[in-house]
N, C-alpha and C. Protein backbone atom coordinates (compact mmCIF):
# COMPACT_ATOMS: atom_id res chain seq x y z
N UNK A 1 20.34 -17.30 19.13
CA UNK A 1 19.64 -18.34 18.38
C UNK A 1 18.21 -17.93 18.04
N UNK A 2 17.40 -17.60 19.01
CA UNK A 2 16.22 -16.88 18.85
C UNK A 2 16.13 -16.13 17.59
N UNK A 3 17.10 -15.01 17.47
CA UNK A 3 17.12 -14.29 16.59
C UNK A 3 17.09 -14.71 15.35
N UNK A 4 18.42 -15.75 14.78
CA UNK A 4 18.56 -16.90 14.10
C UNK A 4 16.81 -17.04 13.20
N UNK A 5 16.29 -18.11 14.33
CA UNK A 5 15.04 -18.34 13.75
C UNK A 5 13.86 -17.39 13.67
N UNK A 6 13.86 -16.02 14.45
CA UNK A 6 12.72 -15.28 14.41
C UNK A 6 13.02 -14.67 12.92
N UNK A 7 14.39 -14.25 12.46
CA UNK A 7 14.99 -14.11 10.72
C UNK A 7 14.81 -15.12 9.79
N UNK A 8 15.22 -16.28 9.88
CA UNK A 8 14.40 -17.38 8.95
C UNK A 8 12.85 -17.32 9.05
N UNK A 9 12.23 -17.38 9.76
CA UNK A 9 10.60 -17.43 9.89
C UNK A 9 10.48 -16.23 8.85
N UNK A 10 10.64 -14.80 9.30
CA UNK A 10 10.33 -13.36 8.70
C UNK A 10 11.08 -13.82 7.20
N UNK A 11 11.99 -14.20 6.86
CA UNK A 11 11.99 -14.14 5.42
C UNK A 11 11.38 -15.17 4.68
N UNK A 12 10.85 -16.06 5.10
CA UNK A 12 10.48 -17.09 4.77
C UNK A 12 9.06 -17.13 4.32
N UNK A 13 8.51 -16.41 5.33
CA UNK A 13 6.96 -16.01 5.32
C UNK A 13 6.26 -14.52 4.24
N UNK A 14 7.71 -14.04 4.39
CA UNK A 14 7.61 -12.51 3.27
C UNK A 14 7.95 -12.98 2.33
N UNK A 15 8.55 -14.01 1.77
CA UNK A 15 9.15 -14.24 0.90
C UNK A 15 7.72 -15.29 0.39
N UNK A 16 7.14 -16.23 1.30
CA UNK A 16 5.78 -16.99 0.77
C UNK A 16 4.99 -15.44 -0.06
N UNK A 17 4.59 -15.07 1.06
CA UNK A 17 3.40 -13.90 0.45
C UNK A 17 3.53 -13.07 -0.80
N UNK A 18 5.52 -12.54 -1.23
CA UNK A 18 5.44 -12.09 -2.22
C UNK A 18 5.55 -13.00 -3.37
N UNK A 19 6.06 -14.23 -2.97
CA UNK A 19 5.71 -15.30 -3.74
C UNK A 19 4.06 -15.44 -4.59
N UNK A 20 3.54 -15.20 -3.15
CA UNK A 20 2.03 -15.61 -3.96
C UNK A 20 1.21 -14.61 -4.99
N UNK A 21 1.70 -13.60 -4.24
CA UNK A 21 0.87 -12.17 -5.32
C UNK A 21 1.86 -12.15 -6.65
N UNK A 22 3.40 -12.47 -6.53
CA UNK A 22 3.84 -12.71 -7.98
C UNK A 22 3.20 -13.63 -8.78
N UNK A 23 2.62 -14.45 -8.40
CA UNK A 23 1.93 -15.84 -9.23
C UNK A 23 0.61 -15.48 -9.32
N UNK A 24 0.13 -14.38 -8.41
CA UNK A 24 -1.42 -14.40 -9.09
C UNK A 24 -1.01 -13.10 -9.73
N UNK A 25 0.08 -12.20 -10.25
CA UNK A 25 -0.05 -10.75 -10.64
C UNK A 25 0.39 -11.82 -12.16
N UNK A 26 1.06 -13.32 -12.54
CA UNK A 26 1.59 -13.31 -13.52
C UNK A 26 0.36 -14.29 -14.22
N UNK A 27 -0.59 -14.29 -13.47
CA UNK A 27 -1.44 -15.11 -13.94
C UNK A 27 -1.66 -16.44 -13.65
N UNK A 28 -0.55 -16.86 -12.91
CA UNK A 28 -0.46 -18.53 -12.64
C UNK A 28 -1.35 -19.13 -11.53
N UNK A 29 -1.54 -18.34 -10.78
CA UNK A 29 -2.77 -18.62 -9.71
C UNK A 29 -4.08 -17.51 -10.24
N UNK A 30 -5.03 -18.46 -9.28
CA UNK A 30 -6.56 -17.39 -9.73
C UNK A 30 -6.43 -16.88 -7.64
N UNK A 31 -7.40 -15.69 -8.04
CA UNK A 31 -7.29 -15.29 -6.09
C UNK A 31 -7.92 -16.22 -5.26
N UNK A 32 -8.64 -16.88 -5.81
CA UNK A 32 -9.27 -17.62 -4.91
C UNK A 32 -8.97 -19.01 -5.25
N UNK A 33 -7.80 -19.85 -5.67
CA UNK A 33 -7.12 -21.01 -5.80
C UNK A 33 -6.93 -21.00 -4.05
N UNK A 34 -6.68 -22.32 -4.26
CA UNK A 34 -6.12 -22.94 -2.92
C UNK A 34 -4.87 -22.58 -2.76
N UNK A 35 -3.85 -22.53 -3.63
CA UNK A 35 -2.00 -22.44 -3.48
C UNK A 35 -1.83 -20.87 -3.23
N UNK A 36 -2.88 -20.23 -3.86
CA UNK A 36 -2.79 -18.60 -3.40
C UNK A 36 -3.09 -18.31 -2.07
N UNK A 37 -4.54 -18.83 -1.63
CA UNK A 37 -4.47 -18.77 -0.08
C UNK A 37 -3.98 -19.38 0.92
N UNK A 38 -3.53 -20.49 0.74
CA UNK A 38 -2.61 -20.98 1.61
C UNK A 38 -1.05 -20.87 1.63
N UNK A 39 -0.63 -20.05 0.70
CA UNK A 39 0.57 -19.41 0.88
C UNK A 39 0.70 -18.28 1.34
N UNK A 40 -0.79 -17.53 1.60
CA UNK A 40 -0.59 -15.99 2.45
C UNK A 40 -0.94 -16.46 3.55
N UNK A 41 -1.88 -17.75 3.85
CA UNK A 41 -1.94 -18.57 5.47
C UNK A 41 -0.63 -18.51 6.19
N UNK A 42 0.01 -19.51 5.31
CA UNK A 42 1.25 -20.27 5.52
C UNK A 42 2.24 -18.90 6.16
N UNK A 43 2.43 -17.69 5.17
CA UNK A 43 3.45 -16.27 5.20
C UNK A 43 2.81 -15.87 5.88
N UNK A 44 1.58 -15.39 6.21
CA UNK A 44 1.11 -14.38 7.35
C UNK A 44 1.35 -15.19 8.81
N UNK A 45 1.52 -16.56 9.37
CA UNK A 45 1.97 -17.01 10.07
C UNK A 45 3.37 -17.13 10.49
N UNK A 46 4.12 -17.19 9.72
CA UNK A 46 5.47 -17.23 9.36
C UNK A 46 5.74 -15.49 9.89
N UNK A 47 5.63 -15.06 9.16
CA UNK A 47 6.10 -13.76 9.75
C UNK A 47 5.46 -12.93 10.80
N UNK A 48 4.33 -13.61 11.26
CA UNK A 48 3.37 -13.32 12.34
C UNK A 48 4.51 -13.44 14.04
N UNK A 49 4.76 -14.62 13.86
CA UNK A 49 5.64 -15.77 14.44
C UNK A 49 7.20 -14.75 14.42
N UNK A 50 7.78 -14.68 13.54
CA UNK A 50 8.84 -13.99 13.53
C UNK A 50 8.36 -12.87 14.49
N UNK A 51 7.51 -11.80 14.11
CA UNK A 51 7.70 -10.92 14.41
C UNK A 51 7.55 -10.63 16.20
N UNK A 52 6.70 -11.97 16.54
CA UNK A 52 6.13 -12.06 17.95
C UNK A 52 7.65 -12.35 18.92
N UNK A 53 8.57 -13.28 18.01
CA UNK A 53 10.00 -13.74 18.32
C UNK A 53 10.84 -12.53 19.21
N UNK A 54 10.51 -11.46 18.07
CA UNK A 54 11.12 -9.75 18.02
C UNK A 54 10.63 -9.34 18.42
N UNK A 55 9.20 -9.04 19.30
CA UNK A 55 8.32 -8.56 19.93
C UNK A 55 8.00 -7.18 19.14
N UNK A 56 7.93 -7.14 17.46
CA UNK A 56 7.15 -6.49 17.07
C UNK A 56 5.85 -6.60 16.32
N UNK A 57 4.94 -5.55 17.77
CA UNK A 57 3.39 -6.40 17.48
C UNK A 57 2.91 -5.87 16.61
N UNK A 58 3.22 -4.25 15.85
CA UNK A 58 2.47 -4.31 14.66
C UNK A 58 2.59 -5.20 13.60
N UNK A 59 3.87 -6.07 13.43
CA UNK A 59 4.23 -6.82 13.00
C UNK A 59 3.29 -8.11 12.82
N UNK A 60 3.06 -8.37 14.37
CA UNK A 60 2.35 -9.08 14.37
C UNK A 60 0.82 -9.21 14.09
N UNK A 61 0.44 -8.28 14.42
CA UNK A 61 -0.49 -8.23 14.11
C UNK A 61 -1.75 -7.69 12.59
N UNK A 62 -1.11 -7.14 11.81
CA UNK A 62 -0.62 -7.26 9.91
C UNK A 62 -0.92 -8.42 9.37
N UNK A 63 0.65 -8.92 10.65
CA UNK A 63 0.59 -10.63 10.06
C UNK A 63 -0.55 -11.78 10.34
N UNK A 64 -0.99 -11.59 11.30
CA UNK A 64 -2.19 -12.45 11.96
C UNK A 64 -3.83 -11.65 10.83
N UNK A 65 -3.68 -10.29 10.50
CA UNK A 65 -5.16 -10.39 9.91
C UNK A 65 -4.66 -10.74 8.31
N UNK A 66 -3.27 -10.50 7.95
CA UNK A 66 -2.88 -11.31 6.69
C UNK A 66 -3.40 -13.41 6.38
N UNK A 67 -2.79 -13.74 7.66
CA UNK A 67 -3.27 -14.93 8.00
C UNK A 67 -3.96 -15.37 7.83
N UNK A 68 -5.03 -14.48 8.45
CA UNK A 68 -7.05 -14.77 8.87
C UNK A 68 -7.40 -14.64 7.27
N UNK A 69 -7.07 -13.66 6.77
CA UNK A 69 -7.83 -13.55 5.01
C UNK A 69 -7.08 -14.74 4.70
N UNK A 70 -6.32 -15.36 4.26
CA UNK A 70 -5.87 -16.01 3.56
C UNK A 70 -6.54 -17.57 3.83
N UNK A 71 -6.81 -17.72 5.32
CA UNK A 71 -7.48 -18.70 5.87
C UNK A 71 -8.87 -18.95 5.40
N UNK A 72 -9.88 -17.68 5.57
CA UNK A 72 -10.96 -17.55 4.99
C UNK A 72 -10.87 -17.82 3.60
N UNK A 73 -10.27 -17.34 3.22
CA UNK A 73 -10.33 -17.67 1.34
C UNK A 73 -10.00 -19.20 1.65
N UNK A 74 -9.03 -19.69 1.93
CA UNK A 74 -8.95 -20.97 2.10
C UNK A 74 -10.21 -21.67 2.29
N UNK A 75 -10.65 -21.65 3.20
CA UNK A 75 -12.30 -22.26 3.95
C UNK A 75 -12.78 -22.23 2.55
N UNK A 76 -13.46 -20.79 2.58
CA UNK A 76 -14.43 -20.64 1.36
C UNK A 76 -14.10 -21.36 0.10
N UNK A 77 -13.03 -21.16 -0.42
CA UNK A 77 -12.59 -22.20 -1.46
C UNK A 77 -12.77 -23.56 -1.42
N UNK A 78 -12.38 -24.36 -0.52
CA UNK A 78 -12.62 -25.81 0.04
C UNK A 78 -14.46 -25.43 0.01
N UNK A 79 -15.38 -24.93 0.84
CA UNK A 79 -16.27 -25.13 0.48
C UNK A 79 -17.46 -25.25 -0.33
N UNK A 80 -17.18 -24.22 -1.04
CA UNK A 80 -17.48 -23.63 -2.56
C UNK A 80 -17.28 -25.27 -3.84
N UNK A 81 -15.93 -25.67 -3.66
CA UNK A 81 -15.77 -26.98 -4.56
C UNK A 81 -16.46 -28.46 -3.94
N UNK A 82 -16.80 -28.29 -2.57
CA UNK A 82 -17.63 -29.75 -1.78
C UNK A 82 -19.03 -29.26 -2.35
N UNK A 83 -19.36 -27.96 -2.52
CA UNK A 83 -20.70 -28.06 -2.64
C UNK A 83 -21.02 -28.49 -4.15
N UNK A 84 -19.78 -27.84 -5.26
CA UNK A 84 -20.04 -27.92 -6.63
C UNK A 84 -20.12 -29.65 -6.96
N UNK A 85 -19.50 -30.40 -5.64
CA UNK A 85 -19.06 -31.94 -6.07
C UNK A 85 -20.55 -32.55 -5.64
N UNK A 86 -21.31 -32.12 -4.56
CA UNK A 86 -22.41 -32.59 -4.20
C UNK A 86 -23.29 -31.80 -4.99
N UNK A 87 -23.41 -31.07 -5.85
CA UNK A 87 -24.46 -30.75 -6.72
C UNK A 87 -24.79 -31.60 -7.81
N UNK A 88 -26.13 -31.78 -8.11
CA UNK A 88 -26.72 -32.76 -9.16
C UNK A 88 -26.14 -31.61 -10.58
N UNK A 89 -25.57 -32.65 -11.63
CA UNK A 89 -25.11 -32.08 -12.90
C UNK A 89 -26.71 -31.95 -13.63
N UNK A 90 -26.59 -30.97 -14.12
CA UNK A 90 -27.99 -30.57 -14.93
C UNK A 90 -27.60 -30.93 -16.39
């Protein structure tokens, strides 16, 4: 069963991430959109998770600094648009 789900997680999460670089390689996302970084969040966890299941840590660990960028862009994005909303319009 383990196995089961450590294989759904891993395709699920590889399948987010190439998801997301297809949508920003076709133009439909910008790199620093929210749906771009939180779908390499979302996949670098996902297959982070899988791979920890399988106890492979390069795996895991790929997947965890895949994660962390995608997170940061996340942050930065969210903060970048609170500040543009609290700025006085000139």
């Amino acid at each position: 069963m383990d196995g089961l789900v450590a294989g759904i997680l891993g395709w699920m999460g590889t399948a987010g991430t190439f998801a997301a670089y297809l949508l920003l390689w076709r133009g439909r996302v910008a790199s620093t959109s929210i749906t771009y970084a939180a779908m390499n969040t979302v996949g670098g966890v996902l297959a982070g998770t899988a791979g920890a299941l399988y106890g492979a840590w390069p795996v895991v660990a790929s997947n965890t600094v895949w994660a962390a960028i995608g997170a940061h862009t996340l942050v930065m994005t969210l903060r970048a648009r609170a500040a543009r909303r609290q700025s006085p319009v000139l």
